[in-house]
N, C-alpha and C. Protein backbone atom coordinates (compact mmCIF):
# COMPACT_ATOMS: atom_id res chain seq x y z
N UNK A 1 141.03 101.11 106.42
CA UNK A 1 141.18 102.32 105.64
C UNK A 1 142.41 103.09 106.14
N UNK A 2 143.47 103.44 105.06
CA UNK A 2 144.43 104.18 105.72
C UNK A 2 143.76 105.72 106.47
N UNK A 3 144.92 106.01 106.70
CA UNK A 3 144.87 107.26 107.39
C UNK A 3 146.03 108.20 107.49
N UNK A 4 145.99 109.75 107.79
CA UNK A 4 147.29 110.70 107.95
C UNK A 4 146.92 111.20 109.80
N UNK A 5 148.63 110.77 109.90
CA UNK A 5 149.00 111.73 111.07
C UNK A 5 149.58 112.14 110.78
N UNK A 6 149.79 113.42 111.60
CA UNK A 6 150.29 115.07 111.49
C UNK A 6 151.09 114.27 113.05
N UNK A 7 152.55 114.59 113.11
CA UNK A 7 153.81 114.72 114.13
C UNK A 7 154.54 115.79 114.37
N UNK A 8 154.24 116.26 115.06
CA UNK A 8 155.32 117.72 115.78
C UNK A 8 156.68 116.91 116.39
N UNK A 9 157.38 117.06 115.69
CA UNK A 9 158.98 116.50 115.50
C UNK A 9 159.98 117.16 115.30
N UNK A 10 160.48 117.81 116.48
CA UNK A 10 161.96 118.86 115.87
C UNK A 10 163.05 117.96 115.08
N UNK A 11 163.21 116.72 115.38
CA UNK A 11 164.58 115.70 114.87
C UNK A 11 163.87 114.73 113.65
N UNK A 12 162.50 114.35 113.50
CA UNK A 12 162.02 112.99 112.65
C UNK A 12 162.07 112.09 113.84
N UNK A 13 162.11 111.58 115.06
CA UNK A 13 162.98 110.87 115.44
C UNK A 13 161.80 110.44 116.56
N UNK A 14 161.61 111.73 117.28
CA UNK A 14 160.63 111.93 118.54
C UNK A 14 159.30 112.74 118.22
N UNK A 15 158.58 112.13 118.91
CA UNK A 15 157.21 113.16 118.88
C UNK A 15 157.28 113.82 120.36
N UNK A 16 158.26 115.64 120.27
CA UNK A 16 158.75 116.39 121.28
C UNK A 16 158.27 117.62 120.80
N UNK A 17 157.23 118.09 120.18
CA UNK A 17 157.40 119.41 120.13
C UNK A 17 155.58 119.62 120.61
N UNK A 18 155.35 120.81 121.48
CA UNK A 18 154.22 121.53 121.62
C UNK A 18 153.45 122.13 120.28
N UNK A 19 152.35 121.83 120.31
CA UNK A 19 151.35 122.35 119.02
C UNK A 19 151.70 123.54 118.24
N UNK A 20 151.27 124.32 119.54
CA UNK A 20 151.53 125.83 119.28
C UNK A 20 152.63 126.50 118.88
N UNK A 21 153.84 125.55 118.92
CA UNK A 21 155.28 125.95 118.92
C UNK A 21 156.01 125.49 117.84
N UNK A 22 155.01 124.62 117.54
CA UNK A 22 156.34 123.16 116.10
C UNK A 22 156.09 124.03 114.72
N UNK A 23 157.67 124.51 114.58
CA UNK A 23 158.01 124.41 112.85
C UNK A 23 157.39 123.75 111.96
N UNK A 24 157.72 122.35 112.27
CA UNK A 24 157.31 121.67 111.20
C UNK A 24 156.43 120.49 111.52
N UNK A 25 155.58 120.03 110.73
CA UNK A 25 155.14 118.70 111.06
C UNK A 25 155.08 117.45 110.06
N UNK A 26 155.59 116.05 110.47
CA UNK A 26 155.84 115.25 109.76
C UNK A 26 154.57 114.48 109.24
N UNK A 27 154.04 114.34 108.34
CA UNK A 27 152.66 113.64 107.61
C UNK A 27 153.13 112.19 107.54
N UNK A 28 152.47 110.92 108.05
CA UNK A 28 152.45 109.76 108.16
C UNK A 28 151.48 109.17 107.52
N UNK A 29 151.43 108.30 106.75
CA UNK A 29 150.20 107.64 106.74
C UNK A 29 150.66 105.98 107.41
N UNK A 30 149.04 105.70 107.71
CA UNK A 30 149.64 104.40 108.41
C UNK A 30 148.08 103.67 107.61
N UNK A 31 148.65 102.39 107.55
CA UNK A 31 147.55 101.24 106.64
C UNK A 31 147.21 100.58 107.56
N UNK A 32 146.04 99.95 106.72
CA UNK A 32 145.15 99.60 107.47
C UNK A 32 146.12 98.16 108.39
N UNK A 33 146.56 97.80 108.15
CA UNK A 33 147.45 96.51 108.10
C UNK A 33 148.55 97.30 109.19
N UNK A 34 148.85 98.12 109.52
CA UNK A 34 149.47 99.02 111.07
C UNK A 34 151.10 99.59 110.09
N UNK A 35 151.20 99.11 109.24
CA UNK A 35 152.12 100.00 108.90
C UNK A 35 152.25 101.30 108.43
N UNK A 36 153.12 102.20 108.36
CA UNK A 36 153.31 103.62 108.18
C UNK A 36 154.55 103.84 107.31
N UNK A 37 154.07 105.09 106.76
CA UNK A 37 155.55 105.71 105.75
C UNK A 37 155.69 106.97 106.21
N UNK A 38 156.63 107.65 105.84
CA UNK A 38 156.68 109.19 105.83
C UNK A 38 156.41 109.78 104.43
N UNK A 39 155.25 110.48 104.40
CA UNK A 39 154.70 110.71 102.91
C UNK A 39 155.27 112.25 102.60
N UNK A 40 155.18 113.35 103.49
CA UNK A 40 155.71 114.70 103.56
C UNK A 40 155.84 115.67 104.83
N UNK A 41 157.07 116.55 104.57
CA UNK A 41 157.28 117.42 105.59
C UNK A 41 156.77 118.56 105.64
N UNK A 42 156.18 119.46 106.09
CA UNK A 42 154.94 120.40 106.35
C UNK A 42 155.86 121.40 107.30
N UNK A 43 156.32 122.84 106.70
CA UNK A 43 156.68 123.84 107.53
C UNK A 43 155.80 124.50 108.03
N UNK A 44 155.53 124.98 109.41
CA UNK A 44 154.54 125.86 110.14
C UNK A 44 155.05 127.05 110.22
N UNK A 45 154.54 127.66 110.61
CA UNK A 45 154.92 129.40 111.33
C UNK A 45 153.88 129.15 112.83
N UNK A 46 155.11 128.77 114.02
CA UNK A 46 154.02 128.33 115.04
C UNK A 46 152.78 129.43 115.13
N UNK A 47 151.97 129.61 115.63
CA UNK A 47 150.92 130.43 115.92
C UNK A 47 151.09 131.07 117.96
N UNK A 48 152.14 130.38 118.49
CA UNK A 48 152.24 130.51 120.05
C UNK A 48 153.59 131.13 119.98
N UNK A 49 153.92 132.00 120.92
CA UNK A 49 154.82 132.11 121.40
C UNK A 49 155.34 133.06 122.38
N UNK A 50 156.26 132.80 123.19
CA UNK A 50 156.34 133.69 124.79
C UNK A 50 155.05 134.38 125.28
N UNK A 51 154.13 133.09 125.17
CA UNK A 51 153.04 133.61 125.87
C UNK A 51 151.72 133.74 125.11
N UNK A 52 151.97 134.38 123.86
CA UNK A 52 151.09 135.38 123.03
C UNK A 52 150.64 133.95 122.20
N UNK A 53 149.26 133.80 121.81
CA UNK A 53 148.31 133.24 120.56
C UNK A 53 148.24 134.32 119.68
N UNK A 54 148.45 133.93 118.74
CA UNK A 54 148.06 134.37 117.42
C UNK A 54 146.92 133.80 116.64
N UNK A 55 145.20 133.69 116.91
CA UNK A 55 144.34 133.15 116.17
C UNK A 55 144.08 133.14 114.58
N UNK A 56 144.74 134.05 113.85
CA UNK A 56 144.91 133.56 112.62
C UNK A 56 146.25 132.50 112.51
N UNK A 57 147.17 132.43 113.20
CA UNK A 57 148.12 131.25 113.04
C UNK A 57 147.38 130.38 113.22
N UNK A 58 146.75 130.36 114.25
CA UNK A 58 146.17 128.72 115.08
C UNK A 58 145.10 128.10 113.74
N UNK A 59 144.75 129.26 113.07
CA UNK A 59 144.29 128.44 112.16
C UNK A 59 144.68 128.33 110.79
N UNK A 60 145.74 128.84 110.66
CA UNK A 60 146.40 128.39 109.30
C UNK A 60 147.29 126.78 110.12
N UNK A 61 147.41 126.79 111.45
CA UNK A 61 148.66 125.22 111.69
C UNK A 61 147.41 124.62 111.43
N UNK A 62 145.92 124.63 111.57
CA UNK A 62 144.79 123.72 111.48
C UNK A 62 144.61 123.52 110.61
N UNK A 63 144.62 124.59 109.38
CA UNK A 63 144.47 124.00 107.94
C UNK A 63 145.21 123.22 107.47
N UNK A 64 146.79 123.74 108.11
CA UNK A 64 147.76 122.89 107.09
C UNK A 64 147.75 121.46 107.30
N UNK A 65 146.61 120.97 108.50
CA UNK A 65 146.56 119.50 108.65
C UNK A 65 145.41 119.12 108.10
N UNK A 66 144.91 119.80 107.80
CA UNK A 66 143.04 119.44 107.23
C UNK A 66 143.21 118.07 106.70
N UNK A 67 144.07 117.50 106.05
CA UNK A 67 143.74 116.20 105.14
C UNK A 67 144.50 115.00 106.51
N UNK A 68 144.54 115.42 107.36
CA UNK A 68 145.07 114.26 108.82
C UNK A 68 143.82 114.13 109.70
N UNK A 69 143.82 112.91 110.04
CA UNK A 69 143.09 112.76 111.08
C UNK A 69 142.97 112.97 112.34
N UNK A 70 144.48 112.79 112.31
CA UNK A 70 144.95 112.68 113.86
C UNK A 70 146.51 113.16 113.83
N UNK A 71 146.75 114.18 115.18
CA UNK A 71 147.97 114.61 115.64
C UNK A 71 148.53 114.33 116.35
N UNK A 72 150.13 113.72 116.38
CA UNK A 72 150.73 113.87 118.16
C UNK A 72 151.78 114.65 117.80
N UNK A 73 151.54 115.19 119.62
CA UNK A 73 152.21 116.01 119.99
C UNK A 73 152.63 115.84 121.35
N UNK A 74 153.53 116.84 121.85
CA UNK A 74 153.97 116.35 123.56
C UNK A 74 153.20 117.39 124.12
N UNK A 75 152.56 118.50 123.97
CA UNK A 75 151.65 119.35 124.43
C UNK A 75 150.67 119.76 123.74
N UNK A 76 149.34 120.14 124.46
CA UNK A 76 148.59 120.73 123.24
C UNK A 76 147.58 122.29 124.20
N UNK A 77 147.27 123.24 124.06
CA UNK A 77 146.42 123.61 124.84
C UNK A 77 144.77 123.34 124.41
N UNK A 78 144.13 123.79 125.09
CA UNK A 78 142.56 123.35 125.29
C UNK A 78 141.90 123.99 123.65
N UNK A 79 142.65 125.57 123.82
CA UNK A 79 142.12 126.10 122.27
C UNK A 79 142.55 125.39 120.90
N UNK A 80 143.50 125.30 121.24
CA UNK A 80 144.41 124.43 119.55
C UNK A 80 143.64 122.93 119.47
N UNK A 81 143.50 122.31 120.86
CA UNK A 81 142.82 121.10 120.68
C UNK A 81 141.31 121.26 120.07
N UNK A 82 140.17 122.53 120.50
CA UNK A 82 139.18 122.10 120.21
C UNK A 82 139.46 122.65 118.63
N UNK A 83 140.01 123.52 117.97
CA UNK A 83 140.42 124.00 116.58
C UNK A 83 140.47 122.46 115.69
N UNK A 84 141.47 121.72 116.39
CA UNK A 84 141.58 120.67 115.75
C UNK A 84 140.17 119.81 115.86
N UNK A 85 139.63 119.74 116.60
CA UNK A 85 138.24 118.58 116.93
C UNK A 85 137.82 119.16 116.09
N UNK A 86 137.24 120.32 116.00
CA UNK A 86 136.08 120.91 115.06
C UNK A 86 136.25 120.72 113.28
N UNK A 87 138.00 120.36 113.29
CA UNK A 87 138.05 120.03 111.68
C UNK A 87 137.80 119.01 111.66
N UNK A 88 137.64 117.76 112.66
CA UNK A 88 137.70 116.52 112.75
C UNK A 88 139.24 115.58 112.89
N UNK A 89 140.05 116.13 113.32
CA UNK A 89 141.23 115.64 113.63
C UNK A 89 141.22 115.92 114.91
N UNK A 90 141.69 114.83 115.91
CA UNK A 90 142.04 114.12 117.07
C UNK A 90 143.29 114.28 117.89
N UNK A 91 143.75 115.35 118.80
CA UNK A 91 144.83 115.55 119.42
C UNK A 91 145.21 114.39 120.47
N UNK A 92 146.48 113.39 120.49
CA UNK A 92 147.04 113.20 121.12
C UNK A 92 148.26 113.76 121.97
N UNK A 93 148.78 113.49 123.13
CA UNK A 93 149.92 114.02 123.37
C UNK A 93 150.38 113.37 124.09
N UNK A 94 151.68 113.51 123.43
CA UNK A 94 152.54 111.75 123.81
C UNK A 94 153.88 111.97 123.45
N UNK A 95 154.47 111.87 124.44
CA UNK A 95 156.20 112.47 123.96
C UNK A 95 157.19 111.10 124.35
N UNK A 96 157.23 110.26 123.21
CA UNK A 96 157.85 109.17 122.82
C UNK A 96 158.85 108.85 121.39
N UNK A 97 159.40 108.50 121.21
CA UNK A 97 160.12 107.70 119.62
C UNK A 97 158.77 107.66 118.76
N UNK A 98 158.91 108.23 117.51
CA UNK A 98 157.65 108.31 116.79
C UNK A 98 157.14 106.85 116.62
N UNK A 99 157.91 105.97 116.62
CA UNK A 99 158.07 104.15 116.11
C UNK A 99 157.17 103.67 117.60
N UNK A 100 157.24 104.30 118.62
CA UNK A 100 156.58 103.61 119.70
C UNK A 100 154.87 104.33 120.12
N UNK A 101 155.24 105.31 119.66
CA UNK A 101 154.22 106.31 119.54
C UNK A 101 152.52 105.73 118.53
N UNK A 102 153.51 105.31 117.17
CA UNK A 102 152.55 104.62 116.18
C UNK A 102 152.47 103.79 116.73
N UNK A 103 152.75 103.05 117.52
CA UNK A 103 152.31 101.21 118.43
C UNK A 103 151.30 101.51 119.41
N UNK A 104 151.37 102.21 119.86
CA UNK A 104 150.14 102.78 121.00
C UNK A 104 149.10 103.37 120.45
N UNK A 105 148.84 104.24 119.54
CA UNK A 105 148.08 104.70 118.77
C UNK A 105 147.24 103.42 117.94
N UNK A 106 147.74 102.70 117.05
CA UNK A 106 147.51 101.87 116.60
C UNK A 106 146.78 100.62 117.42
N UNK A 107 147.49 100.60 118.85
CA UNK A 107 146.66 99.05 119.32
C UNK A 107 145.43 100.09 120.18
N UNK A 108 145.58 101.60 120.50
CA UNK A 108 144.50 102.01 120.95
C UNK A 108 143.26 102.05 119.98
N UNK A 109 143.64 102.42 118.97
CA UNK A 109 142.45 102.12 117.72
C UNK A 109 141.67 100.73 117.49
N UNK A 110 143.04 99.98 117.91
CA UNK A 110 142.01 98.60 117.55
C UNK A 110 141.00 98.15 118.60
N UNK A 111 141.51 98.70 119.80
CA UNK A 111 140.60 98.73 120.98
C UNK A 111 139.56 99.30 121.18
N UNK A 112 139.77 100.60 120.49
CA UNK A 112 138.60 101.61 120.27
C UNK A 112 137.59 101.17 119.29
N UNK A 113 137.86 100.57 118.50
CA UNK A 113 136.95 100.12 117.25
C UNK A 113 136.34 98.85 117.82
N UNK A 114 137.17 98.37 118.42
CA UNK A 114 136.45 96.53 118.37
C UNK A 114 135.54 96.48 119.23
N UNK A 115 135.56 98.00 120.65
CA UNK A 115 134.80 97.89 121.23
C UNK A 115 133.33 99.11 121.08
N UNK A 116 133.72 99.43 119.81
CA UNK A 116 132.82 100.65 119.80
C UNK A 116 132.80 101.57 120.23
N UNK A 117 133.02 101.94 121.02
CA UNK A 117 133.27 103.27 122.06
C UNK A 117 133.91 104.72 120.93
């Protein structure tokens, strides 16, 4: 069954940006078969900054992923992560080439599934 990830990506390029902080986020879907497209670009208004949370941001960046399963990012804090669990989307954080990023993700899933866990 496909699926959407949500990428905090200042360039398209890298998955480099902190939760709380990313402009924008790139929407992926990836098939069941391990490939991925770029389906749409998603502007934020971070909800973090010099310090300060903003809890109505934190949950408008949560809505704007509602239809993703899963996020990477290169940081996440403990609050934005459980925001995201509770919609049912899955924080990673992983600051790699988005192309190597989906390879790890992907063979962790198949690991995760085949073994149940």
């Amino acid at each position: 069954m496909a699926y959407r990830v949500a990428v905090a990506s200042s360039d398209g390029k890298v998955v480099n940006q902190h939760f709380g902080r990313s402009r924008q986020f790139l929407i992926f879907e990836i098939t069941d078969s391990g490939e991925w497209s770029l389906v749409e670009h998603r502007e934020n208004v971070p909800p973090c900054g010099f310090g300060d949370h903003h809890e109505d941001g934190m949950k408008r960046s949560v809505e704007l992923l509602s239809d993703c399963s899963k996020v990477l990012v290169s940081q996440i804090g403990p609050g934005a992560e459980q925001a995201l669990k509770l919609k049912g989307i899955t924080a990673y954080a992983i600051t790699d080439f988005i192309e190597n990023a989906f390879q790890k993700l992907i063979e962790y899933d198949k690991k995760t599934f085949r073994l149940g866990v």
